[in-house]
PDB file of N, CA and C in Angstrom:
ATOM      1  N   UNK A   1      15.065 -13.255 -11.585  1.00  0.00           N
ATOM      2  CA  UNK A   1      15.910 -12.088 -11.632  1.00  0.00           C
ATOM      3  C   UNK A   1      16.140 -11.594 -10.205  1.00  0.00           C
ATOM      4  N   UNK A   2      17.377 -11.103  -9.727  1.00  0.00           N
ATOM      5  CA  UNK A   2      17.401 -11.014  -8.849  1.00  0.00           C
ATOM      6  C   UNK A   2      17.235  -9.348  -8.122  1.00  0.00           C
ATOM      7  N   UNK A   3      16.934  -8.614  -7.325  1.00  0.00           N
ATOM      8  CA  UNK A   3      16.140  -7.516  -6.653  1.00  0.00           C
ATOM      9  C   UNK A   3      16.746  -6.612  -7.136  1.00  0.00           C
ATOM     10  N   UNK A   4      18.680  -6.541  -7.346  1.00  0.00           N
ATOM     11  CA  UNK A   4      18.863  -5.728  -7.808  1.00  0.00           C
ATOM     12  C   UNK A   4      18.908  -5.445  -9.156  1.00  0.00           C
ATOM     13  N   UNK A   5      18.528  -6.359  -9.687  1.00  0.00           N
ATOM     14  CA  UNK A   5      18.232  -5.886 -11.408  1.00  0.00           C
ATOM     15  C   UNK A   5      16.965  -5.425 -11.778  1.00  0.00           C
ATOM     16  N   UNK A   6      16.038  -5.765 -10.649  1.00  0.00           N
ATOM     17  CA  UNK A   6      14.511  -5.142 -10.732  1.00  0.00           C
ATOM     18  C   UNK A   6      14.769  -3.537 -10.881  1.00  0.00           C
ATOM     19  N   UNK A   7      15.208  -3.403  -9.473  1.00  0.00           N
ATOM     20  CA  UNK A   7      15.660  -2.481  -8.743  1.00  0.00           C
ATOM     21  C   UNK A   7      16.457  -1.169 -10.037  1.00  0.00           C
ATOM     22  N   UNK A   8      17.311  -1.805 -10.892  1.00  0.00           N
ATOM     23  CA  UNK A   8      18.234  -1.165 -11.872  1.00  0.00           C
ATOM     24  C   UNK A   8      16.867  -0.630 -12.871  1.00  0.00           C
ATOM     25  N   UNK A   9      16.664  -1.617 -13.150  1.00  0.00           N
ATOM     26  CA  UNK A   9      15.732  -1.642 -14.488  1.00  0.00           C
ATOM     27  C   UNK A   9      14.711  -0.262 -14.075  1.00  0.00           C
ATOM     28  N   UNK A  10      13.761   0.008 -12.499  1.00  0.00           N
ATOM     29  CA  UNK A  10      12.820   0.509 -11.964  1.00  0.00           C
ATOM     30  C   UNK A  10      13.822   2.032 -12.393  1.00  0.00           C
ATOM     31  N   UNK A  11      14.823   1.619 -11.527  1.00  0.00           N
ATOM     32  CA  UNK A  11      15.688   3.531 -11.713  1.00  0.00           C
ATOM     33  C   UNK A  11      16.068   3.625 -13.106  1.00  0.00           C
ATOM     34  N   UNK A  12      16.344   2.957 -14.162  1.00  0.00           N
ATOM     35  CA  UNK A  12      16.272   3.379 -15.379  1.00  0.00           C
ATOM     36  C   UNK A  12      15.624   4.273 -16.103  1.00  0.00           C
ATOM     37  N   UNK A  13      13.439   3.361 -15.985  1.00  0.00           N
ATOM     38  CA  UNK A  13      12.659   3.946 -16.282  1.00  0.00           C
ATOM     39  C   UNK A  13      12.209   5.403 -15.187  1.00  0.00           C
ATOM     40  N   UNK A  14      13.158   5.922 -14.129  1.00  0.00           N
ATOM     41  CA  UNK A  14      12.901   7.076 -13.304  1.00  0.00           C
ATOM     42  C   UNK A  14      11.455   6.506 -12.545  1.00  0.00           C
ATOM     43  N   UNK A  15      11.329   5.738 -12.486  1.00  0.00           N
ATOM     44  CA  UNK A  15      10.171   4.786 -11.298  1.00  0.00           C
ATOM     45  C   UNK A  15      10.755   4.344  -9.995  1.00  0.00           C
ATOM     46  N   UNK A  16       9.911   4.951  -8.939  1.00  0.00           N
ATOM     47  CA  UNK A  16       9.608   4.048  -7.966  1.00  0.00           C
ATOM     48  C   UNK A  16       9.375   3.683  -7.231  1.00  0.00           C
ATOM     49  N   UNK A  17       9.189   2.880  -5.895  1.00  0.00           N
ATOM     50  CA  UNK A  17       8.218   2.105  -5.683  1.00  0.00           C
ATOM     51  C   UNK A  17       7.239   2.111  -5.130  1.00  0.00           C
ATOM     52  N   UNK A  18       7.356   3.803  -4.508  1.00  0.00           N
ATOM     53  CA  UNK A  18       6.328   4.489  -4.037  1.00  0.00           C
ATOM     54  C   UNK A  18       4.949   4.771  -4.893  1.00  0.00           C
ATOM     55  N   UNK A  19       5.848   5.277  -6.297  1.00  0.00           N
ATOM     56  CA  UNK A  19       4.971   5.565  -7.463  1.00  0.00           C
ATOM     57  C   UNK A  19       4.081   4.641  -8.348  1.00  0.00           C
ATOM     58  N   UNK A  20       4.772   3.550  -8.160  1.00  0.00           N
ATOM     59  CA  UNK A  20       3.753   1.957  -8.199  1.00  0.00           C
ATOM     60  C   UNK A  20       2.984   1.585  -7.386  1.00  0.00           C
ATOM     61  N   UNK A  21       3.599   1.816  -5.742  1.00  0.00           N
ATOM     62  CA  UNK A  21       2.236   1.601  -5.208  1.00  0.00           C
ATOM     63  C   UNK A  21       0.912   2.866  -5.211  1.00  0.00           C
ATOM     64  N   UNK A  22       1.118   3.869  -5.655  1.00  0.00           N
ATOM     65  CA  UNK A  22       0.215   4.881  -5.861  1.00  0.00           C
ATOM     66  C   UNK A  22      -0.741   4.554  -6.446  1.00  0.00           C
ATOM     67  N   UNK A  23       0.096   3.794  -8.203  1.00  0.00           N
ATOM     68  CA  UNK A  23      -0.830   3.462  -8.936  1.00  0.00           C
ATOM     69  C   UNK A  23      -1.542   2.201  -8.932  1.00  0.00           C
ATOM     70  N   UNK A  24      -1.167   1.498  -7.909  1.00  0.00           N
ATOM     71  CA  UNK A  24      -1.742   0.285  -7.838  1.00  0.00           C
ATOM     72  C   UNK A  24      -3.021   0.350  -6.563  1.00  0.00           C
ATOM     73  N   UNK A  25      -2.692   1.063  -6.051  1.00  0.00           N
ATOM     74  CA  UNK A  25      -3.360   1.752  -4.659  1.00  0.00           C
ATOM     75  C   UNK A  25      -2.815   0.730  -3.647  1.00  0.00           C
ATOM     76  N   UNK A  26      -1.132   0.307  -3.530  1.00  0.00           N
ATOM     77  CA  UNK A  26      -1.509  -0.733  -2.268  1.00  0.00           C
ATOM     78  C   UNK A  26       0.104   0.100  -2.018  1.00  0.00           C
ATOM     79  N   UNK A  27       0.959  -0.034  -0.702  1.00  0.00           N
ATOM     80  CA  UNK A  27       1.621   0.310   0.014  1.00  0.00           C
ATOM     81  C   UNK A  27       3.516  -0.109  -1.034  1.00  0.00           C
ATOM     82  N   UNK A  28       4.164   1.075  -0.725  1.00  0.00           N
ATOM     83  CA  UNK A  28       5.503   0.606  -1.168  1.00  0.00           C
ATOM     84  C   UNK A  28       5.726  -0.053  -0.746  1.00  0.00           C
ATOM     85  N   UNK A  29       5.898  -0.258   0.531  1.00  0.00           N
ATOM     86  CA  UNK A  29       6.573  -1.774   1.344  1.00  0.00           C
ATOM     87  C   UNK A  29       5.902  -3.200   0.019  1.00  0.00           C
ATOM     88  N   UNK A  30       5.065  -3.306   0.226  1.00  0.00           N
ATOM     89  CA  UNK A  30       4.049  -4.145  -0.837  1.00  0.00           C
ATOM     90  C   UNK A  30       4.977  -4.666  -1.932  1.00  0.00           C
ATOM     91  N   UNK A  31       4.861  -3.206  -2.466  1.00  0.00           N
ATOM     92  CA  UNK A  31       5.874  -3.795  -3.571  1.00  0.00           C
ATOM     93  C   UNK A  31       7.230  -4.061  -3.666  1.00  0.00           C
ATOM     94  N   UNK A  32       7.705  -3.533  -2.381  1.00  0.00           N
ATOM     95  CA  UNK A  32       9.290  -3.910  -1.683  1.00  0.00           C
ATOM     96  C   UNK A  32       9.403  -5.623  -1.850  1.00  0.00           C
ATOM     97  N   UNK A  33       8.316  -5.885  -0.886  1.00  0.00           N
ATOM     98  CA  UNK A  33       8.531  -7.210  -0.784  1.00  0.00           C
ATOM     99  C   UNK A  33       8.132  -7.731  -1.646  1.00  0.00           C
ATOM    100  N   UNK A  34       7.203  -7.982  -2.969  1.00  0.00           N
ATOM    101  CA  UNK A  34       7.595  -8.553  -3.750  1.00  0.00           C
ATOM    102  C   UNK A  34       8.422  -8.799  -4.590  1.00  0.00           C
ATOM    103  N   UNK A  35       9.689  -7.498  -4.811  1.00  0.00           N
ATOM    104  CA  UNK A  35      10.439  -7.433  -5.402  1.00  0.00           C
ATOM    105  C   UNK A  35      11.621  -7.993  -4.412  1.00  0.00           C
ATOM    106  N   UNK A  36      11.678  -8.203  -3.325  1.00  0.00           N
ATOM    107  CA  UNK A  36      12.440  -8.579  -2.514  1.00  0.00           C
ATOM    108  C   UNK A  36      12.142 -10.232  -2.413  1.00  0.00           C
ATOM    109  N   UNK A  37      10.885 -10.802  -2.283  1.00  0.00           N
ATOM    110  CA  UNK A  37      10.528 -11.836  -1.809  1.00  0.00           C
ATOM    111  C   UNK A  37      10.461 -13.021  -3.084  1.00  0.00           C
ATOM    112  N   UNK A  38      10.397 -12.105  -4.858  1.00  0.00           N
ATOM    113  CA  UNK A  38      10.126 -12.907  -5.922  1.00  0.00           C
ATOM    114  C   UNK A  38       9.112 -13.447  -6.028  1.00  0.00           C
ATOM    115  N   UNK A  39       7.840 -13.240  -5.273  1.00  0.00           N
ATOM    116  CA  UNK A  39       6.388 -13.686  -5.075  1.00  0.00           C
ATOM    117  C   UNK A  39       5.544 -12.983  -4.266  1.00  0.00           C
ATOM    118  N   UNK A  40       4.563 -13.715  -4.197  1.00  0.00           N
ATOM    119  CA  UNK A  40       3.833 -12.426  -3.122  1.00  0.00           C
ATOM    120  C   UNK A  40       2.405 -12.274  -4.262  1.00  0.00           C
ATOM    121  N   UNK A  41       1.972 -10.672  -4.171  1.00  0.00           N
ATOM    122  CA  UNK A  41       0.636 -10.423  -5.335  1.00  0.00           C
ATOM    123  C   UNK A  41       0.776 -10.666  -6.838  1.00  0.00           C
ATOM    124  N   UNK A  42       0.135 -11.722  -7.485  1.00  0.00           N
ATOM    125  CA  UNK A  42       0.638 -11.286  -8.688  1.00  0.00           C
ATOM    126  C   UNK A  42       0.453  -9.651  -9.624  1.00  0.00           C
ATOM    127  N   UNK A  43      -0.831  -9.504  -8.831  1.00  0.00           N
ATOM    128  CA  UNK A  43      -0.799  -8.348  -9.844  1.00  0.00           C
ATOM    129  C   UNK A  43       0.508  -7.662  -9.303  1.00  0.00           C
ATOM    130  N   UNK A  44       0.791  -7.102  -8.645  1.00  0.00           N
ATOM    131  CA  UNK A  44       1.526  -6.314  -8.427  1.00  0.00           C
ATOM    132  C   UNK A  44       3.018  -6.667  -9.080  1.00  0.00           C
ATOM    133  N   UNK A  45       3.285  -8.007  -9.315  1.00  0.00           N
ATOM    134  CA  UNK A  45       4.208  -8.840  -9.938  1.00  0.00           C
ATOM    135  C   UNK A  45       4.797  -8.844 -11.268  1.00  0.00           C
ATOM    136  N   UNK A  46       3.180  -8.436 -11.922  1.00  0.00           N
ATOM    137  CA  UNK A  46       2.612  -8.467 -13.078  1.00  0.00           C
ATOM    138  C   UNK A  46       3.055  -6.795 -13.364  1.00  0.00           C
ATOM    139  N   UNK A  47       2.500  -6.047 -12.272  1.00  0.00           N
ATOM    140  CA  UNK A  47       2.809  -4.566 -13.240  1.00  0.00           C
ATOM    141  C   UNK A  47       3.986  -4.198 -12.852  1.00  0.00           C
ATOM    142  N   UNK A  48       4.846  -4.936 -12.216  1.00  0.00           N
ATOM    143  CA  UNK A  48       6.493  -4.514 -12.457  1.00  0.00           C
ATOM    144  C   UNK A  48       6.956  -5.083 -13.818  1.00  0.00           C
ATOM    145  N   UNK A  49       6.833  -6.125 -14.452  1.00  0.00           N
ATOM    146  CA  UNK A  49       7.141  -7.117 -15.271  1.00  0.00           C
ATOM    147  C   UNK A  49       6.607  -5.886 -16.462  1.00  0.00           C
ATOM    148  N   UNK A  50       5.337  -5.489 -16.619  1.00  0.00           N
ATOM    149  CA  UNK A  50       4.879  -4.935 -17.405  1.00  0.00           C
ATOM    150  C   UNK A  50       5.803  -2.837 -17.734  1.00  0.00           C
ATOM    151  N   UNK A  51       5.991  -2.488 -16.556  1.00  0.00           N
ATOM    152  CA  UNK A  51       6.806  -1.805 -16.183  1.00  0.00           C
ATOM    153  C   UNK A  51       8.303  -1.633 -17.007  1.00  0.00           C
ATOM    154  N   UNK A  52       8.747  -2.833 -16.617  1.00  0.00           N
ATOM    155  CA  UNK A  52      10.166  -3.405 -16.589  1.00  0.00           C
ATOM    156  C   UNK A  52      10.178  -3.487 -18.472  1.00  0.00           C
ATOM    157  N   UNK A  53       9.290  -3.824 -18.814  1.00  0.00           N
ATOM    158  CA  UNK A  53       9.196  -4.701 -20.173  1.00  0.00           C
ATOM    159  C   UNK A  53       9.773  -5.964 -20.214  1.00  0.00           C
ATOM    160  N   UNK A  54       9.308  -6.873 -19.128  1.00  0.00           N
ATOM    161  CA  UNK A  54       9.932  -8.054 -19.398  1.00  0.00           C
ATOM    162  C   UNK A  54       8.587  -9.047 -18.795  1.00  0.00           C
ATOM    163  N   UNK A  55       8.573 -10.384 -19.443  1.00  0.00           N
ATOM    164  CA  UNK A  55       7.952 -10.891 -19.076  1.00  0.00           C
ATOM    165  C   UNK A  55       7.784 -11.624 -17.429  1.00  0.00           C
ATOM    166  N   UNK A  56       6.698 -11.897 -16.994  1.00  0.00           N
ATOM    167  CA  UNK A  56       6.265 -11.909 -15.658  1.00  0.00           C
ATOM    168  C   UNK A  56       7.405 -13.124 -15.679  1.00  0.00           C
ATOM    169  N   UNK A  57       7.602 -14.000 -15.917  1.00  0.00           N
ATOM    170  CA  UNK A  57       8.206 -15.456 -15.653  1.00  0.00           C
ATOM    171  C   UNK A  57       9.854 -14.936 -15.731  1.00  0.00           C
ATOM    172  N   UNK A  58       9.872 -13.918 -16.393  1.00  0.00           N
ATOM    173  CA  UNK A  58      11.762 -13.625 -16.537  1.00  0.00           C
ATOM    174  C   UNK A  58      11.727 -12.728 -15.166  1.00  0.00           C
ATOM    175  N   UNK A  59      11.291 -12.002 -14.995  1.00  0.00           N
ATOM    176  CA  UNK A  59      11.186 -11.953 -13.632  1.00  0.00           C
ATOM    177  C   UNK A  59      10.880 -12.390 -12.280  1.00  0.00           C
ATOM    178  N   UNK A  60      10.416 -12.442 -12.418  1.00  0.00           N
ATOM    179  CA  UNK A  60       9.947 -13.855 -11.246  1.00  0.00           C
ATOM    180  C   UNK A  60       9.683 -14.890 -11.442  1.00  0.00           C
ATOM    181  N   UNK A  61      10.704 -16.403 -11.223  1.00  0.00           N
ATOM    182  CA  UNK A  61      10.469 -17.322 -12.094  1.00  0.00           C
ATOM    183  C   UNK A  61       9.427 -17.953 -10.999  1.00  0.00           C
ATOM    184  N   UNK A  62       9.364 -18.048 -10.085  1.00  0.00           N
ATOM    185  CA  UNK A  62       8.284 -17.811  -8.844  1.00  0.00           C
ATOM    186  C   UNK A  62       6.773 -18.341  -9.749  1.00  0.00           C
ATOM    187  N   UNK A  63       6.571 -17.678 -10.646  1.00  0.00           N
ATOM    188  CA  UNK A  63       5.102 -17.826 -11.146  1.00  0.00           C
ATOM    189  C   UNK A  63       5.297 -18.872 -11.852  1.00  0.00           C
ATOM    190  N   UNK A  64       5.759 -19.075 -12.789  1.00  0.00           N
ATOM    191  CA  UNK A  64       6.275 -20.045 -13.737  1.00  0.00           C
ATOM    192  C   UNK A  64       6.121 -21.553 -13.157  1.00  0.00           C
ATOM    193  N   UNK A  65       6.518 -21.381 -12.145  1.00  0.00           N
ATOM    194  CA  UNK A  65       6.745 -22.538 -11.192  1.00  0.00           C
ATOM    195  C   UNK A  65       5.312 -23.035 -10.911  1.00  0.00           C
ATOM    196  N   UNK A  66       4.779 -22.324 -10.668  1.00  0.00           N
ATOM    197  CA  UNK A  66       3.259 -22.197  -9.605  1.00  0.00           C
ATOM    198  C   UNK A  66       2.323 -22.456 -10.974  1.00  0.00           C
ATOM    199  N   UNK A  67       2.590 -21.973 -11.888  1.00  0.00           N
ATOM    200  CA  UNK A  67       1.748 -22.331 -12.926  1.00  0.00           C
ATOM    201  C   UNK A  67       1.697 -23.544 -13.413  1.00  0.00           C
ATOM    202  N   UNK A  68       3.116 -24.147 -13.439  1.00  0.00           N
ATOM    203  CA  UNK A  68       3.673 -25.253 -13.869  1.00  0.00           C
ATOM    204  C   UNK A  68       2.953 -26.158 -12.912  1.00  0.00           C
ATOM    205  N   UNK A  69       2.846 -26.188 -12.042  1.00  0.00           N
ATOM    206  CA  UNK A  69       2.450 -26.892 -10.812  1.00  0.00           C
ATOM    207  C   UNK A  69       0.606 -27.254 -11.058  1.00  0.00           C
ATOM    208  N   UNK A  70       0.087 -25.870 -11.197  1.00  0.00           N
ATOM    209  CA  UNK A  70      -1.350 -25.580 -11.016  1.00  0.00           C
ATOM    210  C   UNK A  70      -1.736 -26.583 -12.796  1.00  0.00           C
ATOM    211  N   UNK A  71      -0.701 -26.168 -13.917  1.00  0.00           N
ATOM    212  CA  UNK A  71      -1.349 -27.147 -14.666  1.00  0.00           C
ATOM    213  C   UNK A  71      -1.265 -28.716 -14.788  1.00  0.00           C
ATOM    214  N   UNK A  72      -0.120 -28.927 -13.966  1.00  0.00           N
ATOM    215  CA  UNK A  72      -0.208 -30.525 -13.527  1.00  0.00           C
ATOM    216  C   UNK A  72      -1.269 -31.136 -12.739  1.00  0.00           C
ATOM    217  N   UNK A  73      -1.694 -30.077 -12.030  1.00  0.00           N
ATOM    218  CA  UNK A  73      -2.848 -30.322 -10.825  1.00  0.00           C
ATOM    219  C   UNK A  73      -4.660 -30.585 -11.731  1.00  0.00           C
ATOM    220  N   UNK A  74      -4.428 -29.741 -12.774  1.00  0.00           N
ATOM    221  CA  UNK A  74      -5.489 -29.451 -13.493  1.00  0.00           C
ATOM    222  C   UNK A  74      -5.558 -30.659 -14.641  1.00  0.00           C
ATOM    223  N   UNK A  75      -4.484 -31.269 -14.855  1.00  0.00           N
ATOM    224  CA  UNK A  75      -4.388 -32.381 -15.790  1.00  0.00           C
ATOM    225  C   UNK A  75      -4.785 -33.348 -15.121  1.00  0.00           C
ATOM    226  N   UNK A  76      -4.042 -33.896 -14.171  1.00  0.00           N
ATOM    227  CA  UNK A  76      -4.376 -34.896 -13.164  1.00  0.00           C
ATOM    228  C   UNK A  76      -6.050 -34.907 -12.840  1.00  0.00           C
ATOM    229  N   UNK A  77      -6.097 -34.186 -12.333  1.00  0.00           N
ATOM    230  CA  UNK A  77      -7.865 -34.064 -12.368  1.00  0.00           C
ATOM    231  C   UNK A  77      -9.104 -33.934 -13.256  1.00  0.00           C
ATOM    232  N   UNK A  78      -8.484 -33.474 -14.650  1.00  0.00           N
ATOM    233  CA  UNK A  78      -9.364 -34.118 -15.866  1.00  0.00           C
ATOM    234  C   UNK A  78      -9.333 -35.331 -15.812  1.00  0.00           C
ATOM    235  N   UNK A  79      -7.848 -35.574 -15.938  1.00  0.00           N
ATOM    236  CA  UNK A  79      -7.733 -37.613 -15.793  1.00  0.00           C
ATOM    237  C   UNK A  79      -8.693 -38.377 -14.789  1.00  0.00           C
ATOM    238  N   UNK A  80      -8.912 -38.138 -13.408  1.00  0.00           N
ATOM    239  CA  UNK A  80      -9.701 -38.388 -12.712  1.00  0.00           C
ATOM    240  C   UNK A  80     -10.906 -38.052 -13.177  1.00  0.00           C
ATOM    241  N   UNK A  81     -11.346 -37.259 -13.837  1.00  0.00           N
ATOM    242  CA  UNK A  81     -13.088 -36.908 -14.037  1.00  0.00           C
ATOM    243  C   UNK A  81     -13.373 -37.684 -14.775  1.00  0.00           C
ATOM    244  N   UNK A  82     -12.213 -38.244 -16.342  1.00  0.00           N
ATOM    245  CA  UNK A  82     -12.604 -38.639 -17.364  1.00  0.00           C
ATOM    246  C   UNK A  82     -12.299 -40.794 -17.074  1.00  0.00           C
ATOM    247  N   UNK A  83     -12.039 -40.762 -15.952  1.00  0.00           N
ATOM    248  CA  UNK A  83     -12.121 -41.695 -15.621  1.00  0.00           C
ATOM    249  C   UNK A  83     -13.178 -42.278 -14.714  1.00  0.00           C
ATOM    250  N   UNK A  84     -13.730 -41.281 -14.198  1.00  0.00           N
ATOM    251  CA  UNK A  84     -15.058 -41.473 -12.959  1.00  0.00           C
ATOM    252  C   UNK A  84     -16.179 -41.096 -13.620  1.00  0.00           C
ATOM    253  N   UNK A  85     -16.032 -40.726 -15.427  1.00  0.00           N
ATOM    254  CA  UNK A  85     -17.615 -40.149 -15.764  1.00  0.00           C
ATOM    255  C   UNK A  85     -18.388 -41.318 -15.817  1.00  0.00           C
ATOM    256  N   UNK A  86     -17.545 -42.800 -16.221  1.00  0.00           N
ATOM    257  CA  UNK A  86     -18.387 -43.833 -16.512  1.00  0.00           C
ATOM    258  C   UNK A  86     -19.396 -44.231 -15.265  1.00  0.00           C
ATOM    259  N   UNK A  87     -18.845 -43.587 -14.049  1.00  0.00           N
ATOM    260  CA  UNK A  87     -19.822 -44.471 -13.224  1.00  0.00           C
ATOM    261  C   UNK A  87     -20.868 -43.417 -12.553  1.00  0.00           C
ATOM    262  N   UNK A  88     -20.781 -42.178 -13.666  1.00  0.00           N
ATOM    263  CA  UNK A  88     -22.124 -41.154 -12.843  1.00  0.00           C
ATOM    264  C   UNK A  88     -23.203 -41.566 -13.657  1.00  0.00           C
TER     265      UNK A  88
END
């Protein structure tokens, strides 16, 4: 999604981004740039998405990606374990 539909959605609910980083305890800029950058903290990623009412991946497809990635990484390497148990 792109910054300014974050951005729409945030002034809808009368939020922002000062008031997220309050509650998150970390800096507006913070959450500027993740909403600017499409990555960055997830939590902070996470409680716009949660915010927004939309899921983390419709918003930032950024994670989706990275997950997608991290469970290929995690498959591949069962495969390797379950292939190297025979010789422990």
């Amino acid at each position: 999604m792109r910054k300014t539909e974050i951005y729409q959605l945030l002034r809808a609910k009368k939020i922002t981004t000062p008031m997220i980083g309050a509650s998150l305890e970390v800096s507006p800029q913070s959450i500027r740039s993740v909403i600017a950058n499409g990555k960055g903290s997830r939590r902070i990623a996470q409680a716009i998405a949660d915010i927004c009412d939309k899921d983390l991946y419709e918003i930032f497809p950024y994670y989706q990606l990275l997950d997608a990635e991290k469970f290929q990484q995690e498959e591949k390497q069962a495969e390797l374990d379950r292939k190297l148990a025979k010789f422990a």
